[in-house]
C-alpha atoms as a PDB file:
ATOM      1  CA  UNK A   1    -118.953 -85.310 -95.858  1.00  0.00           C
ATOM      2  CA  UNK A   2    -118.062 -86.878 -92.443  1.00  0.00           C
ATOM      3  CA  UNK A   3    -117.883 -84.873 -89.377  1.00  0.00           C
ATOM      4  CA  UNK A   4    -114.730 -85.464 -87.358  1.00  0.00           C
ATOM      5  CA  UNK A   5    -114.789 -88.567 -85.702  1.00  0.00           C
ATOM      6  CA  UNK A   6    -112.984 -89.733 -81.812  1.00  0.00           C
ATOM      7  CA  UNK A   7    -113.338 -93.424 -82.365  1.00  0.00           C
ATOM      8  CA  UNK A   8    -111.405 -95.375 -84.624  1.00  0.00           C
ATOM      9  CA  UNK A   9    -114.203 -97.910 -84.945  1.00  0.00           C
ATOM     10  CA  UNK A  10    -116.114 -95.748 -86.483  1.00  0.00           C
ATOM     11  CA  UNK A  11    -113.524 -94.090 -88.384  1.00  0.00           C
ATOM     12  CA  UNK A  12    -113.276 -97.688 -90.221  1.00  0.00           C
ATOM     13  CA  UNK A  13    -116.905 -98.433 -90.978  1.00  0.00           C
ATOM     14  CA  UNK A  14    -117.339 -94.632 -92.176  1.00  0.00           C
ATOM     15  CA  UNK A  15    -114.591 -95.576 -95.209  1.00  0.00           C
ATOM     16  CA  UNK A  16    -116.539 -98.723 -96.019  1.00  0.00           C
ATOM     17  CA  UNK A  17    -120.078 -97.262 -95.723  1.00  0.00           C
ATOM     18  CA  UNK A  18    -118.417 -94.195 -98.143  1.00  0.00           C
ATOM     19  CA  UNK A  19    -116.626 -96.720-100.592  1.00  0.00           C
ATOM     20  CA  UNK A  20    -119.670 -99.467-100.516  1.00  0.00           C
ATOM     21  CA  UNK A  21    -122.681 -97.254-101.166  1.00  0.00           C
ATOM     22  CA  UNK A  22    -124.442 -95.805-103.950  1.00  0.00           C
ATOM     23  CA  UNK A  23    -124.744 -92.857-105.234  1.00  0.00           C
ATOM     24  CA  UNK A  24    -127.201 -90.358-103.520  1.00  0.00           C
ATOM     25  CA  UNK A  25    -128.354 -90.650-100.039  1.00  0.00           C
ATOM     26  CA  UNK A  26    -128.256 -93.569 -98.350  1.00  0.00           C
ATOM     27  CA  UNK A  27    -130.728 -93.740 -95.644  1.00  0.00           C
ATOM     28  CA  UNK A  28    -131.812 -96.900 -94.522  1.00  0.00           C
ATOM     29  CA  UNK A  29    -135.473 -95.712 -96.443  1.00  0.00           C
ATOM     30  CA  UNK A  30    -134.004 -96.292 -99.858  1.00  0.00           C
ATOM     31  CA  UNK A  31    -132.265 -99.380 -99.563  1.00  0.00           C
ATOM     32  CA  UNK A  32    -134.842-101.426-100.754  1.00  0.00           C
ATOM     33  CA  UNK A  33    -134.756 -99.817-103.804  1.00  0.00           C
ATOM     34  CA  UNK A  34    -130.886 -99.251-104.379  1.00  0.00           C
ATOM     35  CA  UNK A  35    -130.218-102.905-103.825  1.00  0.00           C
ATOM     36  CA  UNK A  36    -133.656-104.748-104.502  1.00  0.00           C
ATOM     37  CA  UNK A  37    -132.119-107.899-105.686  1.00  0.00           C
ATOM     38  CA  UNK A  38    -131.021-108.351-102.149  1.00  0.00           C
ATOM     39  CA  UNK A  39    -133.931-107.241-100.128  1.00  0.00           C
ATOM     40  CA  UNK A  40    -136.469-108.876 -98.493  1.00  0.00           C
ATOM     41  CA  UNK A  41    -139.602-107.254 -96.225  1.00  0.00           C
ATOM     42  CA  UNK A  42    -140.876-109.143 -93.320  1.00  0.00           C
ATOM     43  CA  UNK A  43    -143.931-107.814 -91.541  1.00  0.00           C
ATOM     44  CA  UNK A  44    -144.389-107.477 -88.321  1.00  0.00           C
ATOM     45  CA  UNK A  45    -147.524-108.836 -86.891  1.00  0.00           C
ATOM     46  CA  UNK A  46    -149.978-111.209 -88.510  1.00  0.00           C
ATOM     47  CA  UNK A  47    -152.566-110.130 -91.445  1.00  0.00           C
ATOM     48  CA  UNK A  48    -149.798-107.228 -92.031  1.00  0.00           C
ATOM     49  CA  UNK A  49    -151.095-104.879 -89.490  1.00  0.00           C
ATOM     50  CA  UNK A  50    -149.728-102.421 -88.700  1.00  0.00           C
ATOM     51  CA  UNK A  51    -149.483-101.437 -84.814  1.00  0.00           C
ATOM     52  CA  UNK A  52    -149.457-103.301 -82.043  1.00  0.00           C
ATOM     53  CA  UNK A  53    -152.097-102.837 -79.447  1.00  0.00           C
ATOM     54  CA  UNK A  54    -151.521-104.657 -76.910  1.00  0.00           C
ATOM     55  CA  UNK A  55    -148.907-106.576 -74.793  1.00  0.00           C
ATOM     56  CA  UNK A  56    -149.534-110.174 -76.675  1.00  0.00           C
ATOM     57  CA  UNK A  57    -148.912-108.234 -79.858  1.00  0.00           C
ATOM     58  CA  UNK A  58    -145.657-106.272 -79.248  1.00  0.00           C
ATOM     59  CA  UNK A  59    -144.240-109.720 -77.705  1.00  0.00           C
ATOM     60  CA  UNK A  60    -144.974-111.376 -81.231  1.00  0.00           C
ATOM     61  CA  UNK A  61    -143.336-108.381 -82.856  1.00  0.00           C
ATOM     62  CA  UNK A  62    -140.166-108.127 -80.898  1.00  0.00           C
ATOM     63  CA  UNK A  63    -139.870-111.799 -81.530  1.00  0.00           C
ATOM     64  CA  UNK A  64    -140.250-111.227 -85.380  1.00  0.00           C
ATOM     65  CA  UNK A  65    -137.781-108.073 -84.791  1.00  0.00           C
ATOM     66  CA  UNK A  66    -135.416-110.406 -82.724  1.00  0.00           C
ATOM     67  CA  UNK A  67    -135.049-113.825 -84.721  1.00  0.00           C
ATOM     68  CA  UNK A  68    -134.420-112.279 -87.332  1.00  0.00           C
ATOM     69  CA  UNK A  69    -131.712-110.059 -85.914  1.00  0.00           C
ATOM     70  CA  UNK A  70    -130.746-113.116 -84.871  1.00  0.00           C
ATOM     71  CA  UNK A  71    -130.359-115.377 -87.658  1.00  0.00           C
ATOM     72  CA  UNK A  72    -128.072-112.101 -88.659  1.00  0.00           C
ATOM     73  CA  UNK A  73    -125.642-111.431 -86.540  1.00  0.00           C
ATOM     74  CA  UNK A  74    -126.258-114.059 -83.329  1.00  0.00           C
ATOM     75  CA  UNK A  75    -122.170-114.848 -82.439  1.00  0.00           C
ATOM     76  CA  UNK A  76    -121.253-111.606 -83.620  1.00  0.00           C
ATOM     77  CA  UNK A  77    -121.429-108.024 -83.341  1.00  0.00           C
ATOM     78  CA  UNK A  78    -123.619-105.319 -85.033  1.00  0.00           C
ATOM     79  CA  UNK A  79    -123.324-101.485 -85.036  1.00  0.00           C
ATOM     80  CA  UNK A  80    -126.727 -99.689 -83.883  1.00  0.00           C
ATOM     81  CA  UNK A  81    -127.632 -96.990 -85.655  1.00  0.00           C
ATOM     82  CA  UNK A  82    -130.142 -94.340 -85.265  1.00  0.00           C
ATOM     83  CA  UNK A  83    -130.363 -90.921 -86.919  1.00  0.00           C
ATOM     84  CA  UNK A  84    -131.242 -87.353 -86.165  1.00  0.00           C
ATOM     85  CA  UNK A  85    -131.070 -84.319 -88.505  1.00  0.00           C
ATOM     86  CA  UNK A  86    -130.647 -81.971 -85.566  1.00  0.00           C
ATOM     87  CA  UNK A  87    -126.487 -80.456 -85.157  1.00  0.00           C
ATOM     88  CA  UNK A  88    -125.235 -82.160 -81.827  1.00  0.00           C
ATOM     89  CA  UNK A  89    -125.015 -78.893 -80.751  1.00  0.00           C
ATOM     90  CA  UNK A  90    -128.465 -77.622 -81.291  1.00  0.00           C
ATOM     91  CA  UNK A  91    -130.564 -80.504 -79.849  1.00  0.00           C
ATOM     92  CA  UNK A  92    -134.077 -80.715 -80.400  1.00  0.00           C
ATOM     93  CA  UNK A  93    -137.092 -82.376 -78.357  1.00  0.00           C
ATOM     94  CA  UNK A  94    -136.617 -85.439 -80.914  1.00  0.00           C
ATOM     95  CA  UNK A  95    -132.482 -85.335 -80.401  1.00  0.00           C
ATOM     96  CA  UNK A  96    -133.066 -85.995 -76.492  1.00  0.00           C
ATOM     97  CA  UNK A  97    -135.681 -88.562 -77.451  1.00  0.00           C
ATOM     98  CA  UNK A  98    -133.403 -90.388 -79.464  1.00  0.00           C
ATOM     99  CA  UNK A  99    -130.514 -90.087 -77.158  1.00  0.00           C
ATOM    100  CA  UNK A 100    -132.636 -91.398 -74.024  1.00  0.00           C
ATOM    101  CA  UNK A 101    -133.382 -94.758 -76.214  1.00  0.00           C
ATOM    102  CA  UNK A 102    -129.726 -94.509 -77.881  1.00  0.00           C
ATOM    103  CA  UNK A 103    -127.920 -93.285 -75.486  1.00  0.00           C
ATOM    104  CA  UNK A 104    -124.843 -95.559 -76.386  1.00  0.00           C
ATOM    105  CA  UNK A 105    -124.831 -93.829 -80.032  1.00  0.00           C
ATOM    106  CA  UNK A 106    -121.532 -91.270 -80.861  1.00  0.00           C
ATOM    107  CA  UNK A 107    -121.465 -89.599 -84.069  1.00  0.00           C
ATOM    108  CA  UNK A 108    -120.956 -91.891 -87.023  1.00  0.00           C
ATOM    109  CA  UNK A 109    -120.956 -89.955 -89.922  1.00  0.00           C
ATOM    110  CA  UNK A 110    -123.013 -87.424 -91.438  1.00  0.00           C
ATOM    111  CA  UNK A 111    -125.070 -86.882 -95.058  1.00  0.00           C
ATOM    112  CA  UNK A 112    -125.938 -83.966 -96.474  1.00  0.00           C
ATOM    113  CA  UNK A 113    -129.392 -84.562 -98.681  1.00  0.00           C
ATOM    114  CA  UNK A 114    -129.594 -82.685-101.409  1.00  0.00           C
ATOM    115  CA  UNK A 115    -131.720 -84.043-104.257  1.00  0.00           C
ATOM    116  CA  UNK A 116    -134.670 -81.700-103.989  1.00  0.00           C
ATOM    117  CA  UNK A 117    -134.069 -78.558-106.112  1.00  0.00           C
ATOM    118  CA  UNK A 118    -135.624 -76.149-103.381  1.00  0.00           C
ATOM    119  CA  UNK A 119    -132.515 -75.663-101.068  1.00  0.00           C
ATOM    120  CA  UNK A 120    -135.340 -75.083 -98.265  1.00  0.00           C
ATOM    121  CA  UNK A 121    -135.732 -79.187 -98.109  1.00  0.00           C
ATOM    122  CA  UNK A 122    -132.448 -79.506 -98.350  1.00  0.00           C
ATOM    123  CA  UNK A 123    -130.979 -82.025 -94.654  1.00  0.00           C
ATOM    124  CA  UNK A 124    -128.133 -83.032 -92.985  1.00  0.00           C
ATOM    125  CA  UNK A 125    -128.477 -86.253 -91.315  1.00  0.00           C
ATOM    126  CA  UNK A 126    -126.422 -87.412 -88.326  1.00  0.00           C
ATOM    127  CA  UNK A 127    -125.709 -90.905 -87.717  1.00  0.00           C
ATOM    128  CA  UNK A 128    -124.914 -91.928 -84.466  1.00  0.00           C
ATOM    129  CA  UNK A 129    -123.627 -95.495 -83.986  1.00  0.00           C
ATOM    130  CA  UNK A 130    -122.659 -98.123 -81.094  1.00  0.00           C
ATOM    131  CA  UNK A 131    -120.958-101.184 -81.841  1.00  0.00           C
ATOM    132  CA  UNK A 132    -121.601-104.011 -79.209  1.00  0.00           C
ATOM    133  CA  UNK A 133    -122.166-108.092 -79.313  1.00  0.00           C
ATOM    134  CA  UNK A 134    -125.526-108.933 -80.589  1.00  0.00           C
ATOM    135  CA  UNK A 135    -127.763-110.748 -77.649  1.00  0.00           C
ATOM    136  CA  UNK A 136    -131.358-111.420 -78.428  1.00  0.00           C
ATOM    137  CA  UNK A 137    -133.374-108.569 -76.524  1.00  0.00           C
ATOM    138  CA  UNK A 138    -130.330-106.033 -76.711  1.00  0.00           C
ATOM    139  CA  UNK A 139    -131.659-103.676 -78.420  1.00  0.00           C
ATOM    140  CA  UNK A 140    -135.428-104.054 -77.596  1.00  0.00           C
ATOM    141  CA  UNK A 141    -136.200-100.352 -76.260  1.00  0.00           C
ATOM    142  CA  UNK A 142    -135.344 -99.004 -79.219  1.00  0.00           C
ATOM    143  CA  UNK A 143    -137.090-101.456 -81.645  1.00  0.00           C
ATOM    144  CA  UNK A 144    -140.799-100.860 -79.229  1.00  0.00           C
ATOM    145  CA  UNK A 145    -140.377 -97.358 -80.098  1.00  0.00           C
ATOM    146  CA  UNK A 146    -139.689 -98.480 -83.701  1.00  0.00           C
ATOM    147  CA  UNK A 147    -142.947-100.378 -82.824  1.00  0.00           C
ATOM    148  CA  UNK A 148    -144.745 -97.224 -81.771  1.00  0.00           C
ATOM    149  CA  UNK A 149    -143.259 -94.757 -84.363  1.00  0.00           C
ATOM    150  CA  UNK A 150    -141.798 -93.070 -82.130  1.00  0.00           C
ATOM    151  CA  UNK A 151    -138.516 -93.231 -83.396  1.00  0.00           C
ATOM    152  CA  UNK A 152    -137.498 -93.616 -86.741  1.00  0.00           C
ATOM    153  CA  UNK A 153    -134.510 -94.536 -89.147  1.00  0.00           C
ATOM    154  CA  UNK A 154    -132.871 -96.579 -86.898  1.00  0.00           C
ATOM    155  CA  UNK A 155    -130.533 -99.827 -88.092  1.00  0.00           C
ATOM    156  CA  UNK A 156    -128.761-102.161 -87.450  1.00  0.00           C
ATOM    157  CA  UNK A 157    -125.646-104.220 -89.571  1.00  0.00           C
ATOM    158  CA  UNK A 158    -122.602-106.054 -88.845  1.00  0.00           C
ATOM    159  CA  UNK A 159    -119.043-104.495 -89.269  1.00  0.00           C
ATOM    160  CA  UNK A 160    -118.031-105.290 -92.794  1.00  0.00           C
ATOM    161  CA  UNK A 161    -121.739-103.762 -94.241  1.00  0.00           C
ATOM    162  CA  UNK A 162    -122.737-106.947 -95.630  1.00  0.00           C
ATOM    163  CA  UNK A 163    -126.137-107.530 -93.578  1.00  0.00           C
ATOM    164  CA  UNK A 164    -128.535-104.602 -93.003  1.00  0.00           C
ATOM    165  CA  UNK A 165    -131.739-104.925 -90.752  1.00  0.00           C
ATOM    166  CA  UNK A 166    -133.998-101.397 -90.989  1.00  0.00           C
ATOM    167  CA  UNK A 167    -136.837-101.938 -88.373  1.00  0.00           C
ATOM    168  CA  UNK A 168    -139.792 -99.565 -89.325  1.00  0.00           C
ATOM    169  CA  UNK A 169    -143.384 -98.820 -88.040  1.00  0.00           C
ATOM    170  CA  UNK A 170    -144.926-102.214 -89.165  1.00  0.00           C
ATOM    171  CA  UNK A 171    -142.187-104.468 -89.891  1.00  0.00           C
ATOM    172  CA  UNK A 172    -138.174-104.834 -91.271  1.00  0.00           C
ATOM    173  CA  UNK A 173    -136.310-104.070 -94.628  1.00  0.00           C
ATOM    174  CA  UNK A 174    -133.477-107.040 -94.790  1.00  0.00           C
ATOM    175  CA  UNK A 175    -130.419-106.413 -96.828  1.00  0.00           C
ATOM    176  CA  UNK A 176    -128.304-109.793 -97.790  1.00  0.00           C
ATOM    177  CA  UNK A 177    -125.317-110.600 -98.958  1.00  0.00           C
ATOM    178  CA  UNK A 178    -126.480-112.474-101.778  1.00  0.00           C
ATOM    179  CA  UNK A 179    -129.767-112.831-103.505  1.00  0.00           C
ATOM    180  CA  UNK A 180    -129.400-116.943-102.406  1.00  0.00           C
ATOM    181  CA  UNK A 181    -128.850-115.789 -98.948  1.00  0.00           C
ATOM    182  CA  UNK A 182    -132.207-113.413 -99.439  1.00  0.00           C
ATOM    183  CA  UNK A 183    -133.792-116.157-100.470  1.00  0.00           C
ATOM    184  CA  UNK A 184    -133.304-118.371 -98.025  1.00  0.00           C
ATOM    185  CA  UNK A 185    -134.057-116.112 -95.170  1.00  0.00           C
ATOM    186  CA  UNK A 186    -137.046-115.399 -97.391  1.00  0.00           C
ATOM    187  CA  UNK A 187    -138.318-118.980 -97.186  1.00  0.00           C
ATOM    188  CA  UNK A 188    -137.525-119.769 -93.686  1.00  0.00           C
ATOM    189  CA  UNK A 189    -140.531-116.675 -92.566  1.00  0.00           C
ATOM    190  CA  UNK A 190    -143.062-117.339 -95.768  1.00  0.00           C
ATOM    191  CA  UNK A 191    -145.672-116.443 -92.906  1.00  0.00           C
ATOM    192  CA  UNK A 192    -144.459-112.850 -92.234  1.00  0.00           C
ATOM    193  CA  UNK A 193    -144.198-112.118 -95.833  1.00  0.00           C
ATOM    194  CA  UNK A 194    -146.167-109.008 -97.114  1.00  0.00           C
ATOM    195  CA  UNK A 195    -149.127-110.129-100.124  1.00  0.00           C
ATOM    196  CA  UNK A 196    -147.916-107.673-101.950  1.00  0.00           C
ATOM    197  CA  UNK A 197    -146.472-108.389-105.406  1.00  0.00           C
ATOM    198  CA  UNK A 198    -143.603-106.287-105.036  1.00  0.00           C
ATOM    199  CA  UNK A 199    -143.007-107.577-101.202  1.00  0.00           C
ATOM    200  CA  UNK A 200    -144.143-104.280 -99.834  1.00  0.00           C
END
């Protein structure tokens, strides 16, 4: 399942990822649904909208993006993660995109998605990952073209698995240790919280 891999770092967070997640794919997409009971959904600008439009409004996102990132992993480190389904050696338009705002990323891993019975949508993702120390703002290019969606499945989590952040176009999927860690995290934001009844 995992493509060879030159750093040792990753070598290590490639067995826990493999021993640690579910069955099926595990793109940062599904996790709210594989472990619910930990998740929480903040969005990203007020009313729940969507896009920003203007300068004001991507400052108040990127400070959503980043407190949160910081009440994560501040004193620590993270891995960045961003994903491409192009082979390293075939790069697409998207693949240089992705490098230009990730261009820190190495090969991680790779998963092969195969749930759809017509072989034709069948996908291998790559995951290319950076490990650094988290500092507010570090990682800002890549979450305004989160922002924008202009980039997508990109992620961030510290080096045991235990805390996930999964920016998206409109807001952040947060994974927890605990449900009373979700829940406090949860309470401290009440204001970014989606209306929906599920938390969408």
């Amino acid at each position: 399942m995992s493509a060879p891999l030159a750093d040792p770092a990753h070598e290590r967070l490639a067995r826990l990822w493999q021993g640690q997640r579910p069955p099926g794919p595990w793109l940062p997409w599904d996790l709210k649904g594989v472990y619910q009971d930990r998740w929480v959904r903040f969005h990203s600008l007020p009313e729940s909208k969507r896009y920003p439009e203007d300068e004001a409004e991507y400052a108040v996102v990127l400070d959503r993006y980043n407190t949160v990132l910081d009440e994560l992993f501040a004193g620590g480190e993270v891995y960045v993660v961003s994903l491409d389904w192009a082979d390293p050696a075939e790069p697409t338009p998207w693949s240089h995109h992705r490098r230009a705002l990730h261009p820190q990323g190495t090969v991680w891993t790779t998963l092969d998605e195969t749930d759809d019975p017509d072989p034709e949508y069948h996908n291998r993702w790559y995951f290319y990952a950076d490990r650094r120390p988290w500092q507010r703002g570090c990682a800002d290019a890549l979450l305004r073209a989160v922002a924008d969606d202009a980039l997508s499945g990109v992620f961030f989590t510290d080096p045991d698995l235990t805390r996930i952040h999964h920016p998206y176009d409109g807001g952040a999927d947060v994974i927890l240790p605990t449900p009373q860690e979700r829940d406090h995290l949860r309470a401290r934001h009440t204001s970014w919280l989606s209306g929906h009844p599920q938390g969408l």
